[in-house]
Protein backbone atom coordinates (compact mmCIF):
# COMPACT_ATOMS: atom_id res chain seq x y z
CA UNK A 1 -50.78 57.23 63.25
CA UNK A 2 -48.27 54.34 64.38
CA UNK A 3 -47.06 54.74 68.42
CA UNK A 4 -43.64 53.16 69.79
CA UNK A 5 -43.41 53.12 73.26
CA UNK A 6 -45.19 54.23 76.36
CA UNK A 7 -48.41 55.74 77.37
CA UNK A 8 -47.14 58.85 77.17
CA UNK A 9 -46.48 58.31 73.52
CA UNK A 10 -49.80 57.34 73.37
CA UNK A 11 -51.43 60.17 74.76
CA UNK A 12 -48.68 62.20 72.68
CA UNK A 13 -50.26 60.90 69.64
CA UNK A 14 -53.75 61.38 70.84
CA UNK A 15 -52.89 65.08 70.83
CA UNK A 16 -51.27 64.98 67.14
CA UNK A 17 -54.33 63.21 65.68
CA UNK A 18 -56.79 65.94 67.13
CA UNK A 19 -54.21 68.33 66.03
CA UNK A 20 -54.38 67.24 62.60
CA UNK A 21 -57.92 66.96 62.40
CA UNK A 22 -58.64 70.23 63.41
CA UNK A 23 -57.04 71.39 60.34
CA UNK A 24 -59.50 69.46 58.28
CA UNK A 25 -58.15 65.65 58.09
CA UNK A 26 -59.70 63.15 58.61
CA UNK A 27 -58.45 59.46 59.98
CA UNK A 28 -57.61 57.24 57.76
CA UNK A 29 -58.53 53.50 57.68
CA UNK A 30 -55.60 52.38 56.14
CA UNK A 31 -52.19 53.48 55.02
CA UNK A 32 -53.50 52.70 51.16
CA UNK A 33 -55.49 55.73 51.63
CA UNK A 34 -53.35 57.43 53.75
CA UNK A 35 -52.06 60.98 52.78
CA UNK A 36 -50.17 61.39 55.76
CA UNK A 37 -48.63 59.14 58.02
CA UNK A 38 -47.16 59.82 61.42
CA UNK A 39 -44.93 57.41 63.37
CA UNK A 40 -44.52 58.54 66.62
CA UNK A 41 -41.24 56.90 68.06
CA UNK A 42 -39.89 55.60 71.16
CA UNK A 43 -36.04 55.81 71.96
CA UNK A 44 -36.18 53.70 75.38
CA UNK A 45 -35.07 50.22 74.29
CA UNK A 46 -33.10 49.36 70.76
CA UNK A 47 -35.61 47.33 69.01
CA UNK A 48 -38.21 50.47 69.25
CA UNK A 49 -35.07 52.45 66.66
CA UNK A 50 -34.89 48.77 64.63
CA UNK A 51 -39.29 49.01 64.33
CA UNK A 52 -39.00 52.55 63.15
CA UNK A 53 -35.96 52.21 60.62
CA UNK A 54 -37.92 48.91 59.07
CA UNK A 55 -41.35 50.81 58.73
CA UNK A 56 -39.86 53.76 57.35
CA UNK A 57 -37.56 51.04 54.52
CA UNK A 58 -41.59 50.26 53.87
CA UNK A 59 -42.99 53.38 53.54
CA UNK A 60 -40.14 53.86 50.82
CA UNK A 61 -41.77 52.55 48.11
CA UNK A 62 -45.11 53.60 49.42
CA UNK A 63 -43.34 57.58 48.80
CA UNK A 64 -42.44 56.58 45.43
CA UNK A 65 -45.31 55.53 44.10
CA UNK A 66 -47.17 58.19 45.89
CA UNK A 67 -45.21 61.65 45.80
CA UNK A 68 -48.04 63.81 47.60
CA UNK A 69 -47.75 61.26 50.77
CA UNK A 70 -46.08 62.83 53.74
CA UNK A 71 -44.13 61.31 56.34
CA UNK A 72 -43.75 62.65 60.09
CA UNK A 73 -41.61 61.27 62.29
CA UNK A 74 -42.62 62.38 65.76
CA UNK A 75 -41.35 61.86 69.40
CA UNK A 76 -38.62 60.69 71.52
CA UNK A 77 -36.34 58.93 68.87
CA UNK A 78 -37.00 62.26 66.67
CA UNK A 79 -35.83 64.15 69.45
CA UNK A 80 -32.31 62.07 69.98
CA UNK A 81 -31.26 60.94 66.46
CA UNK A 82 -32.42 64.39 65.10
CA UNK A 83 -30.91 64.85 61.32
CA UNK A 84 -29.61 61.25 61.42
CA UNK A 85 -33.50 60.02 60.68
CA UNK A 86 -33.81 62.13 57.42
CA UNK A 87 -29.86 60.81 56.57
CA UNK A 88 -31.14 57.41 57.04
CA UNK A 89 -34.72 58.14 55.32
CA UNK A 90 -34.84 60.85 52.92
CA UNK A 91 -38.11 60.32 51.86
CA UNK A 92 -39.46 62.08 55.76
CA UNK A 93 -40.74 64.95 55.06
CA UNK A 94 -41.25 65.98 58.84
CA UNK A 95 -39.51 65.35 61.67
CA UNK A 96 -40.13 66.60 64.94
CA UNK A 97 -39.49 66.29 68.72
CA UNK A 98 -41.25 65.94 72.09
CA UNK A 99 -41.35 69.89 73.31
CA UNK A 100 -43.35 70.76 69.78
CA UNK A 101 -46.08 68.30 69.06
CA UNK A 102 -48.65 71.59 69.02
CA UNK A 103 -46.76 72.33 65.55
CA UNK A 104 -47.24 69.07 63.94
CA UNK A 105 -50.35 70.77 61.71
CA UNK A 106 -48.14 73.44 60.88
CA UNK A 107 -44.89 71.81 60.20
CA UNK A 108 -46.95 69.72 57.80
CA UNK A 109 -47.95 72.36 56.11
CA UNK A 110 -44.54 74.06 55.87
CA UNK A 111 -43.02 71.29 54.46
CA UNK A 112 -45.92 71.13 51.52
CA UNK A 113 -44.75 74.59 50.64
CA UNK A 114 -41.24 74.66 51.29
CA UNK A 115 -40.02 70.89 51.52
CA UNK A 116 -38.44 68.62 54.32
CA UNK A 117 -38.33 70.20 57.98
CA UNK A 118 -36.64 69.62 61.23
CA UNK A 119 -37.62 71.30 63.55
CA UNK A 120 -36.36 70.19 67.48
CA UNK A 121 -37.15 72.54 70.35
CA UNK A 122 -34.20 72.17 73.09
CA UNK A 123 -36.48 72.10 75.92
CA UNK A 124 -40.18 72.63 77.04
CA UNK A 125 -40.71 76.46 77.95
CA UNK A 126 -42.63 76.52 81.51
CA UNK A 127 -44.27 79.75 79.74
CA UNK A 128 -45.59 77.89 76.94
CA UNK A 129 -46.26 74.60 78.23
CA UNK A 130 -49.69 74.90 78.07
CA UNK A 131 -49.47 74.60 74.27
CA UNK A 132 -47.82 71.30 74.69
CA UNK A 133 -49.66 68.86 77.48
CA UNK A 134 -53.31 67.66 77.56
CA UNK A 135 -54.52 70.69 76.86
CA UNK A 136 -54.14 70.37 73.14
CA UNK A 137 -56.94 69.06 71.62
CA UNK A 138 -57.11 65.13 71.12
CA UNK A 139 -58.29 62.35 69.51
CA UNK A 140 -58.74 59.86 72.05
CA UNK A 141 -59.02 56.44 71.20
CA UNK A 142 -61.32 55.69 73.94
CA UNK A 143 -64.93 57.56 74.47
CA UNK A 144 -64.96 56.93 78.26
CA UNK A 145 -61.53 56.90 79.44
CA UNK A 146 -58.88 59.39 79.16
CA UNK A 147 -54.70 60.55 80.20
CA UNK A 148 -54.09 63.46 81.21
CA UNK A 149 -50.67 64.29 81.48
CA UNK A 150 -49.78 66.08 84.95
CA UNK A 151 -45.83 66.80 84.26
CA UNK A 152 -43.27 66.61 81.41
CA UNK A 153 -39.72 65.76 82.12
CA UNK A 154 -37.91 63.67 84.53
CA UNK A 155 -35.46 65.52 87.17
CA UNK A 156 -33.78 61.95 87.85
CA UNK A 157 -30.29 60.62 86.30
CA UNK A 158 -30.90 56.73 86.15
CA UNK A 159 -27.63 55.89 84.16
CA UNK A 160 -29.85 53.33 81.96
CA UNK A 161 -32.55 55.72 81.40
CA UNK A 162 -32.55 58.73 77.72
CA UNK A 163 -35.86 60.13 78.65
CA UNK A 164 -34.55 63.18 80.87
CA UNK A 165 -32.38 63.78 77.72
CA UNK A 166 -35.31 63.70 75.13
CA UNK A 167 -38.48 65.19 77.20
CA UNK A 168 -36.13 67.36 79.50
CA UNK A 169 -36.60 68.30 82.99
CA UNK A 170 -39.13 68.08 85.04
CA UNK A 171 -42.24 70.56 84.47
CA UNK A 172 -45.52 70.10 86.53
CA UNK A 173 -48.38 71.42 85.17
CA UNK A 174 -50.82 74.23 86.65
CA UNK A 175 -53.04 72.25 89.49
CA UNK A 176 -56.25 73.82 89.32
CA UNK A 177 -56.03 73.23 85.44
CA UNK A 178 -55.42 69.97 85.90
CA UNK A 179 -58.97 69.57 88.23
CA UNK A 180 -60.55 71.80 85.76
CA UNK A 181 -59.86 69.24 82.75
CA UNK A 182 -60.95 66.32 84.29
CA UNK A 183 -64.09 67.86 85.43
CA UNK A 184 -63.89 68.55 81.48
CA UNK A 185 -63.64 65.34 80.47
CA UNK A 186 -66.12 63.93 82.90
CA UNK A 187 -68.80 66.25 81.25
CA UNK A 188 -67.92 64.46 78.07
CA UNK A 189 -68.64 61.07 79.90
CA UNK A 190 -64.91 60.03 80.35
CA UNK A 191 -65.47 57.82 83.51
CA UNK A 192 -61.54 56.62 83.57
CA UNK A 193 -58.90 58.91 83.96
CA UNK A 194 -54.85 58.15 84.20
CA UNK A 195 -52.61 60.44 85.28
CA UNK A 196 -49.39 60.12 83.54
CA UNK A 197 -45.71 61.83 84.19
CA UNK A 198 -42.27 60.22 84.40
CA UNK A 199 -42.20 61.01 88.01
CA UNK A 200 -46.07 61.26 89.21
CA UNK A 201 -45.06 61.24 92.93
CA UNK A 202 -43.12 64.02 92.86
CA UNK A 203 -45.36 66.28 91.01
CA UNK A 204 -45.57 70.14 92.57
CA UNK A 205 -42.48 70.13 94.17
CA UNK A 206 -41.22 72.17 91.36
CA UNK A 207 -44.62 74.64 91.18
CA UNK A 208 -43.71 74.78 95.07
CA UNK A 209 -40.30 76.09 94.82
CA UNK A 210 -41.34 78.37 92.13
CA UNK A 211 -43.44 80.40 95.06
CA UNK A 212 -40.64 80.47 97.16
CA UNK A 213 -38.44 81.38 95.07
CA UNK A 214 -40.72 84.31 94.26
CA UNK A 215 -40.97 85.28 97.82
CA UNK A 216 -44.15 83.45 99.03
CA UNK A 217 -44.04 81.21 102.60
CA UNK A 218 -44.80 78.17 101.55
CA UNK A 219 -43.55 74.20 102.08
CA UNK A 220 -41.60 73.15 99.63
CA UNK A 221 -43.52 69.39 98.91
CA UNK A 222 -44.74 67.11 96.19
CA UNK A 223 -48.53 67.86 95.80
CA UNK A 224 -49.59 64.26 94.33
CA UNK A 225 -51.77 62.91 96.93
CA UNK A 226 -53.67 66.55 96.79
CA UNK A 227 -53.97 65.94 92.83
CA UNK A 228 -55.10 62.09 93.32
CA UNK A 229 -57.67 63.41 96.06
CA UNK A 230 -58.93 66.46 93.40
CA UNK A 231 -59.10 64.31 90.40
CA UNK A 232 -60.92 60.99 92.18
CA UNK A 233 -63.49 63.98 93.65
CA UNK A 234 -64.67 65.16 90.65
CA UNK A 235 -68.07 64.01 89.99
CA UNK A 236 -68.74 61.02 87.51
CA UNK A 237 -65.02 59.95 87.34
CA UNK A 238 -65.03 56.01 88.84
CA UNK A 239 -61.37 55.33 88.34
CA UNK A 240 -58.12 57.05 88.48
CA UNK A 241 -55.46 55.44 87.75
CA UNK A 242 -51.52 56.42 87.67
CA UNK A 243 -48.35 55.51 86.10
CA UNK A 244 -45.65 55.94 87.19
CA UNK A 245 -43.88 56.42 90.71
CA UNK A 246 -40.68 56.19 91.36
CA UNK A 247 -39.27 53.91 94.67
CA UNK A 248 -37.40 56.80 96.33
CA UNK A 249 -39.99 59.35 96.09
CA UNK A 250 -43.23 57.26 97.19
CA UNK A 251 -44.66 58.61 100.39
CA UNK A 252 -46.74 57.56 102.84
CA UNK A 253 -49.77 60.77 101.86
CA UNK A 254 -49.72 59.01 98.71
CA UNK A 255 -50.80 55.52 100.30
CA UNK A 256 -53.12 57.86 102.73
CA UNK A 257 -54.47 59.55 99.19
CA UNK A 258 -55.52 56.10 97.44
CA UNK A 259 -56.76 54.36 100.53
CA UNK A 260 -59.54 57.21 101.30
CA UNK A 261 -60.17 58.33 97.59
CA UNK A 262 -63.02 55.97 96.08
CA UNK A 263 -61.80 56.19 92.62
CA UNK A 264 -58.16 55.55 93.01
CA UNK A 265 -57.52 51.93 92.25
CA UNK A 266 -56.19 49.37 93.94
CA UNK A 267 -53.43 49.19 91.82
CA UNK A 268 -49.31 50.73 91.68
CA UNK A 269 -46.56 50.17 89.32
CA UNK A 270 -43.76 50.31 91.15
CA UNK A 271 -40.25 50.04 89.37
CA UNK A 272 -37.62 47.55 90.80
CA UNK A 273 -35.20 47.39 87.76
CA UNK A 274 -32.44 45.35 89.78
CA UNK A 275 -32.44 44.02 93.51
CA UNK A 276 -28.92 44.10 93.67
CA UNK A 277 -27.96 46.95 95.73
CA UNK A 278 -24.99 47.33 93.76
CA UNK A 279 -26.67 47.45 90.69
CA UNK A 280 -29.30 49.87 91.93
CA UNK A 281 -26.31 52.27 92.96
CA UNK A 282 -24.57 51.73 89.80
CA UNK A 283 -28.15 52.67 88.17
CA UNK A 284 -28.04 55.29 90.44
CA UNK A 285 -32.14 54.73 91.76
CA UNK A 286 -31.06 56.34 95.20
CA UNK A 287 -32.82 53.66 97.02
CA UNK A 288 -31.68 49.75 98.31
CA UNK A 289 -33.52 46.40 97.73
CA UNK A 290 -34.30 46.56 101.39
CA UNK A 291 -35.98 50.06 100.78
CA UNK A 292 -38.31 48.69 97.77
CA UNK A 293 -39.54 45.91 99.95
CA UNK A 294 -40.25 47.66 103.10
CA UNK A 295 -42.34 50.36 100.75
CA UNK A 296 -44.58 47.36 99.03
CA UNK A 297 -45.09 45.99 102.35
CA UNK A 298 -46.04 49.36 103.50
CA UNK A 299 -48.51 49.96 100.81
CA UNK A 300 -50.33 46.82 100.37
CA UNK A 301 -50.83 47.08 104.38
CA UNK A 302 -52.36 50.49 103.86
CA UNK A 303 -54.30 48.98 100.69
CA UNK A 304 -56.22 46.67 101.26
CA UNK A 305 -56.15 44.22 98.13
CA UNK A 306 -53.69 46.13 96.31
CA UNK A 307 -52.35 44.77 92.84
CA UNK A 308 -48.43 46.08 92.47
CA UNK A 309 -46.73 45.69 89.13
CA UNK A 310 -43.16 46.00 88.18
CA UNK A 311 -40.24 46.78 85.64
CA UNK A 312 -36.99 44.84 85.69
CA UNK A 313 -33.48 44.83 83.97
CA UNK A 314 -31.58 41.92 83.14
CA UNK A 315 -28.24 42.27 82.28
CA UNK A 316 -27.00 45.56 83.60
CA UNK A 317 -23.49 46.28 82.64
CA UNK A 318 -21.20 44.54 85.57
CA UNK A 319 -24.30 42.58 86.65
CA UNK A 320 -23.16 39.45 88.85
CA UNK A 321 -24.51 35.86 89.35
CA UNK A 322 -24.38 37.54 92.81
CA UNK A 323 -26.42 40.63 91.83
CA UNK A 324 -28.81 38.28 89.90
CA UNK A 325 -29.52 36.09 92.52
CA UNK A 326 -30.29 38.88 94.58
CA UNK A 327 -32.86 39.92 92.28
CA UNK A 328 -34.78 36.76 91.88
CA UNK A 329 -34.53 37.09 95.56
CA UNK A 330 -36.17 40.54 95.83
CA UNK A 331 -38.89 39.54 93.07
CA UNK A 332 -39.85 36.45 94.83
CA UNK A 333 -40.42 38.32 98.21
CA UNK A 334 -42.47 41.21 96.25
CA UNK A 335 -45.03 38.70 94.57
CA UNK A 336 -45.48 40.64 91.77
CA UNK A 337 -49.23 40.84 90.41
CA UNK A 338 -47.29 41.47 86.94
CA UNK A 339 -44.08 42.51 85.74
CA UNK A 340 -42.05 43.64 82.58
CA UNK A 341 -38.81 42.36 82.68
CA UNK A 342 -36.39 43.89 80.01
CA UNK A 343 -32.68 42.54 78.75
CA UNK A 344 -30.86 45.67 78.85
CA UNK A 345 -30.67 47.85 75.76
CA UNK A 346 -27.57 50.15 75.99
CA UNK A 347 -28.85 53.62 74.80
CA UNK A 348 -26.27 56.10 73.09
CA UNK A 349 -25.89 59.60 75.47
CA UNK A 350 -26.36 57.56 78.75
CA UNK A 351 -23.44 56.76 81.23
CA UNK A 352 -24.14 52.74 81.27
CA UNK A 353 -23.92 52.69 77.33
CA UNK A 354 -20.68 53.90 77.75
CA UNK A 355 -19.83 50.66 80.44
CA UNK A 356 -18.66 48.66 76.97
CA UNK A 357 -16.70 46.72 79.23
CA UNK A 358 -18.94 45.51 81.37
CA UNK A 359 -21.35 44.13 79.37
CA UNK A 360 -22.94 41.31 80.34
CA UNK A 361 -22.68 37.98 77.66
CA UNK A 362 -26.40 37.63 75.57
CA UNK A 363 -25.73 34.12 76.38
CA UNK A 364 -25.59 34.59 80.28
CA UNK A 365 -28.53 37.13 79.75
CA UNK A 366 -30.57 35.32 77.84
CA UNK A 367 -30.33 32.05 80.44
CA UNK A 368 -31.02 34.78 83.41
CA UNK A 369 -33.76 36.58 82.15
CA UNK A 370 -35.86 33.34 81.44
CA UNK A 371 -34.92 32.16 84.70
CA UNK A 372 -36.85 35.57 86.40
CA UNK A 373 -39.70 34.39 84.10
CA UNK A 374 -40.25 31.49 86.12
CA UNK A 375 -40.20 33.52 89.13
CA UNK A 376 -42.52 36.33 87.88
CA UNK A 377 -44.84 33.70 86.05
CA UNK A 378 -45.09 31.88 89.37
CA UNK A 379 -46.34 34.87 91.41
CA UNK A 380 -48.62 36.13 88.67
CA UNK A 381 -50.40 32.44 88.61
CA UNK A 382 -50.87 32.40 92.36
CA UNK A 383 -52.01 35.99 92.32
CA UNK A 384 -54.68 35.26 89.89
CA UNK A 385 -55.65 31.56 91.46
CA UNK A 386 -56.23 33.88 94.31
CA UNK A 387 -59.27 35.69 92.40
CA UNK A 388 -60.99 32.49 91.84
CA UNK A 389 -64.49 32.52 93.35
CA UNK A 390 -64.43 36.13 93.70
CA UNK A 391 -67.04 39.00 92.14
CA UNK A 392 -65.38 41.63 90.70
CA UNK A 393 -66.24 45.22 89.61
CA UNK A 394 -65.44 45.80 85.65
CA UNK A 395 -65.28 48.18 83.20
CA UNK A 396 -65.84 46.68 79.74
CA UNK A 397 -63.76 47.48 76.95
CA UNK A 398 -65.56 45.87 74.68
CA UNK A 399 -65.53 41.75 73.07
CA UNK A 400 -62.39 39.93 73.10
CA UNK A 401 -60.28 39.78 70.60
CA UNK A 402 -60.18 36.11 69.96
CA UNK A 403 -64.06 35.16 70.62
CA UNK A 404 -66.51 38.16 69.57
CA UNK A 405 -69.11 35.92 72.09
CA UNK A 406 -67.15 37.04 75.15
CA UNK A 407 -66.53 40.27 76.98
CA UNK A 408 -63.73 41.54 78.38
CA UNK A 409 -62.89 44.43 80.68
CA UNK A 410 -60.36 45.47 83.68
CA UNK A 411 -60.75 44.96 87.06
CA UNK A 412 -59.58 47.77 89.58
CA UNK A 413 -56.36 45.74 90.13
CA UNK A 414 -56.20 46.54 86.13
CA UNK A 415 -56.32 42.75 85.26
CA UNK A 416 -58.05 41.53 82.39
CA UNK A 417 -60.98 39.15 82.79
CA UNK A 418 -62.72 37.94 79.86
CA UNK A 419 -66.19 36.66 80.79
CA UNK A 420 -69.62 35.13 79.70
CA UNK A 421 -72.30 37.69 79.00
CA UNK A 422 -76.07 36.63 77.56
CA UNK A 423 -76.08 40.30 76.40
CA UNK A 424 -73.97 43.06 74.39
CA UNK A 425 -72.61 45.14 76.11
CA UNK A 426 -71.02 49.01 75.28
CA UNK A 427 -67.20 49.95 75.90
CA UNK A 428 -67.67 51.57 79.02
CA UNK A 429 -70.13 49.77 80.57
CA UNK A 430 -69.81 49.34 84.67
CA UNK A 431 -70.18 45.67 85.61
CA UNK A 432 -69.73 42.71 88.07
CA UNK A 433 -68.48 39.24 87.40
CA UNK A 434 -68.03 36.54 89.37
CA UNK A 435 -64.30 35.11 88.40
CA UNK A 436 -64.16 31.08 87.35
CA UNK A 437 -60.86 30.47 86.58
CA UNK A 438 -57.85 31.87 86.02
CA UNK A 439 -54.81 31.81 83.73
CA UNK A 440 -51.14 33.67 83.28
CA UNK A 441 -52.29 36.88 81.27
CA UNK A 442 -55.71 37.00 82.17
CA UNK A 443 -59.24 35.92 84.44
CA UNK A 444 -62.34 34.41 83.16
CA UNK A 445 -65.56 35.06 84.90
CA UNK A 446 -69.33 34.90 84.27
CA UNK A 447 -71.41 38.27 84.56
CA UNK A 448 -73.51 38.95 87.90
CA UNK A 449 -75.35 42.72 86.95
CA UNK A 450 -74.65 45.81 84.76
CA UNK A 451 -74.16 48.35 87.26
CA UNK A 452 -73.76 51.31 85.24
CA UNK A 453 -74.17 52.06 81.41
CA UNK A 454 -71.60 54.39 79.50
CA UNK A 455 -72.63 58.15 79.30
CA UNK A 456 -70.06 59.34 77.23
CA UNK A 457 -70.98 61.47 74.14
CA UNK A 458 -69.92 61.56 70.14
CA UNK A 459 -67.30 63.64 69.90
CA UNK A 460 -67.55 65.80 66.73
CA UNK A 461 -64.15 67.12 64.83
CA UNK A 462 -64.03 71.04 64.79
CA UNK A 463 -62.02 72.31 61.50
CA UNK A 464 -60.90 75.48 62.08
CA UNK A 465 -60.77 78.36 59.70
């Protein structure tokens, strides 16, 4: 498995890997001793169809040399460029979209017997969507932490955005499902759960409208903070986490939700993308720079210590010095614990691709998106300077990458601390550290006590018959 993109990809290819392995495969270590290989794509930014084109001019030779390998191609990029990936590759065997990854077993085996497939569903059937979210069987990459998908689709029109064009609209899934998988996965051990949609906040409203629309008195309202209250209740989960809201629809039960549910974190990614308010109207976000700011200030009084992340465009067709300015404005006001700031990436099918006029010069981009660097990079060091001298609850994900000696885990403002420990300890593990110093992508501490040990449990493969 190879994953472009977000976490929903991620979780997307969770699902395919316990897919596949229920029909008797195992993972492989290597793409040497691969027999299949699935590359599940992302179709948000340009250099994520430039990744995909490269690795499948790799895999080329690998085909040639190896006629029994089969290649998927899987996801959103599958689900926009359709027939145009097997034009461009003919050695894919498989290519499929986001409303069928519960056939990727049996498209695999179609295409053994029959040759290439593509197969791309229009849309996700509310009648069979159980067959496509979290409830399909996965291979999770992490024994004590979990997604869970709560929606599919997006019901917004951002004119930068492809995703309500490749995942379709939005679909929330059943609620008491929902509670009944995490309490699932908790049995399992999974301590960490995130609940991921395009458009958590607004989850239910459409379930909602479905009952009145079938006759039934009810309020027509997003049912998030009732999921985030659920979910953070169910016994052994420590941490819920959530990704992600969008400005316009974040309400004040939300806030209400985290504050008084134990296992919500401190933490909320909270999009800007321009703080312009004639970009944002352009992008069509349906909310002002004035709006964003008064809603952080609103949550991180109702949070106490609250970490907020964001997402920002640079270069938006027509974008100003003006419009710029204003941005740097609205990102030095925010104090961003992090942010991922993006040049703009015109996407084919969405109305600012079609803005060819407007385009901003790479040159001017370039110059503005380093200066909102120094902006970001400034808050994020005086956010974490702040942590100095402070103990800190951490789950460990297991040594660091660069020094096997030292731990590192996530705080419950999600930020990564690598610290000092005289003993091993698992992925998983509950922990406190008292935090030393500080630097731009990361804290370093020294542990204080092991609070809690992992419980999760070996998970098994089932092959079905």
């Amino acid at each position: 498995m190879r994953t472009y993109g977000c976490q929903m990809n991620e979780h997307d290819s969770e699902r395919i890997a316990g897919l596949l392995e229920a029909d008797g495969m195992e993972a492989a270590s290597s793409m040497d001793e691969a027999d299949v290989i699935v590359l599940n794509t992302c179709c948000i930014r340009e250099n994520a169809d430039n990744k995909l084109y490269a690795h499948l001019g790799d895999l080329k030779a690998r085909k040639a040399d190896n006629p029994d390998l089969q290649i998927a191609v899987a996801g959103c990029l599958a689900q926009k460029d359709r027939d145009l990936i097997r034009e461009k590759a003919r050695h894919v065997d498989v290519v499929f979209g986001t409303h069928n990854v519960h056939r990727a077993a049996d498209l695999l085996a179609e295409a053994r017997a029959r040759g290439p497939i593509v197969e791309i569903l229009e849309e996700t059937v509310r009648e069979d969507m159980e067959s496509f979210p979290t409830s399909l069987q996965a291979r999770r990459e992490s024994d004590y932490a979990a997604w869970m998908t709560i929606q599919v689709g997006c019901d917004n029109n951002c004119a930068f955005c492809i995703v309500p064009a490749v995942r379709g609209p939005e679909i929330s899934r059943n609620f008491d499902t929902l509670v009944a998988e995490a309490e699932d996965l908790a049995r399992q051990g999974v301590t960490e759960i995130t609940l991921l949609g395009q458009n958590v906040n607004s989850y239910g409203r459409d379930l909602q409208l479905a009952r009145r629309q079938a006759g039934e008195d009810v309020r027509v309202r997003p049912m998030f903070a009732d999921l985030l209250r659920s979910v953070g209740a169910v016994d052994g989960i420590r941490r819920v986490w959530y990704t992600s809201p969008h400005p316009k629809d974040l309400r004040e039960d939300v806030l209400a939700a985290m504050v008084e549910t134990n296992a919500v974190c401190e933490q909320l990614h909270f999009p800007l993308q321009s703080g312009s308010d004639r970009v944002l109207a352009l992008m069509h976000r349906g909310y002002t720079a004035e709006r964003f700011l008064e809603k952080v200030h609103m949550a991180r009084a109702t949070i106490p210590d609250l970490a907020v992340s964001t997402d920002i465009i640079v270069g938006f067709p027509g974008e100003t010095e003006d419009d710029f300015a204003a941005t740097l404005e609205v990102a030095a006001a925010a104090e961003f614990d992090n942010a991922f700031t993006f040049v703009y990436s015109p996407r084919p099918g969405t109305e600012a691709a079609q803005m060819v006029d407007q385009f901003v010069d790479p040159e001017l981009v370039k110059d503005r998106f380093a200066r909102l660097r120094v902006v970001i990079e400034r808050s994020i060091r005086q956010k974490h300077a702040a942590r100095v001298g402070r103990t800190e609850e951490i789950v460990v994900f297991g040594p660091s990458k660069r020094d096997p000696e030292v731990m590192s885990g996530r705080t419950r403002q999600h930020k990564l601390v690598h610290f000092a420990s005289d003993q091993p300890l698992k992925p998983g593990t509950l922990a406190t550290a008292v935090i030393t110093g500080s630097g731009m992508q990361y804290l370093k501490g020294d542990l204080v006590e092991v609070l809690a040990r992992p419980t999760h449990k070996k998970r098994i493969p089932v092959v079905s018959v």
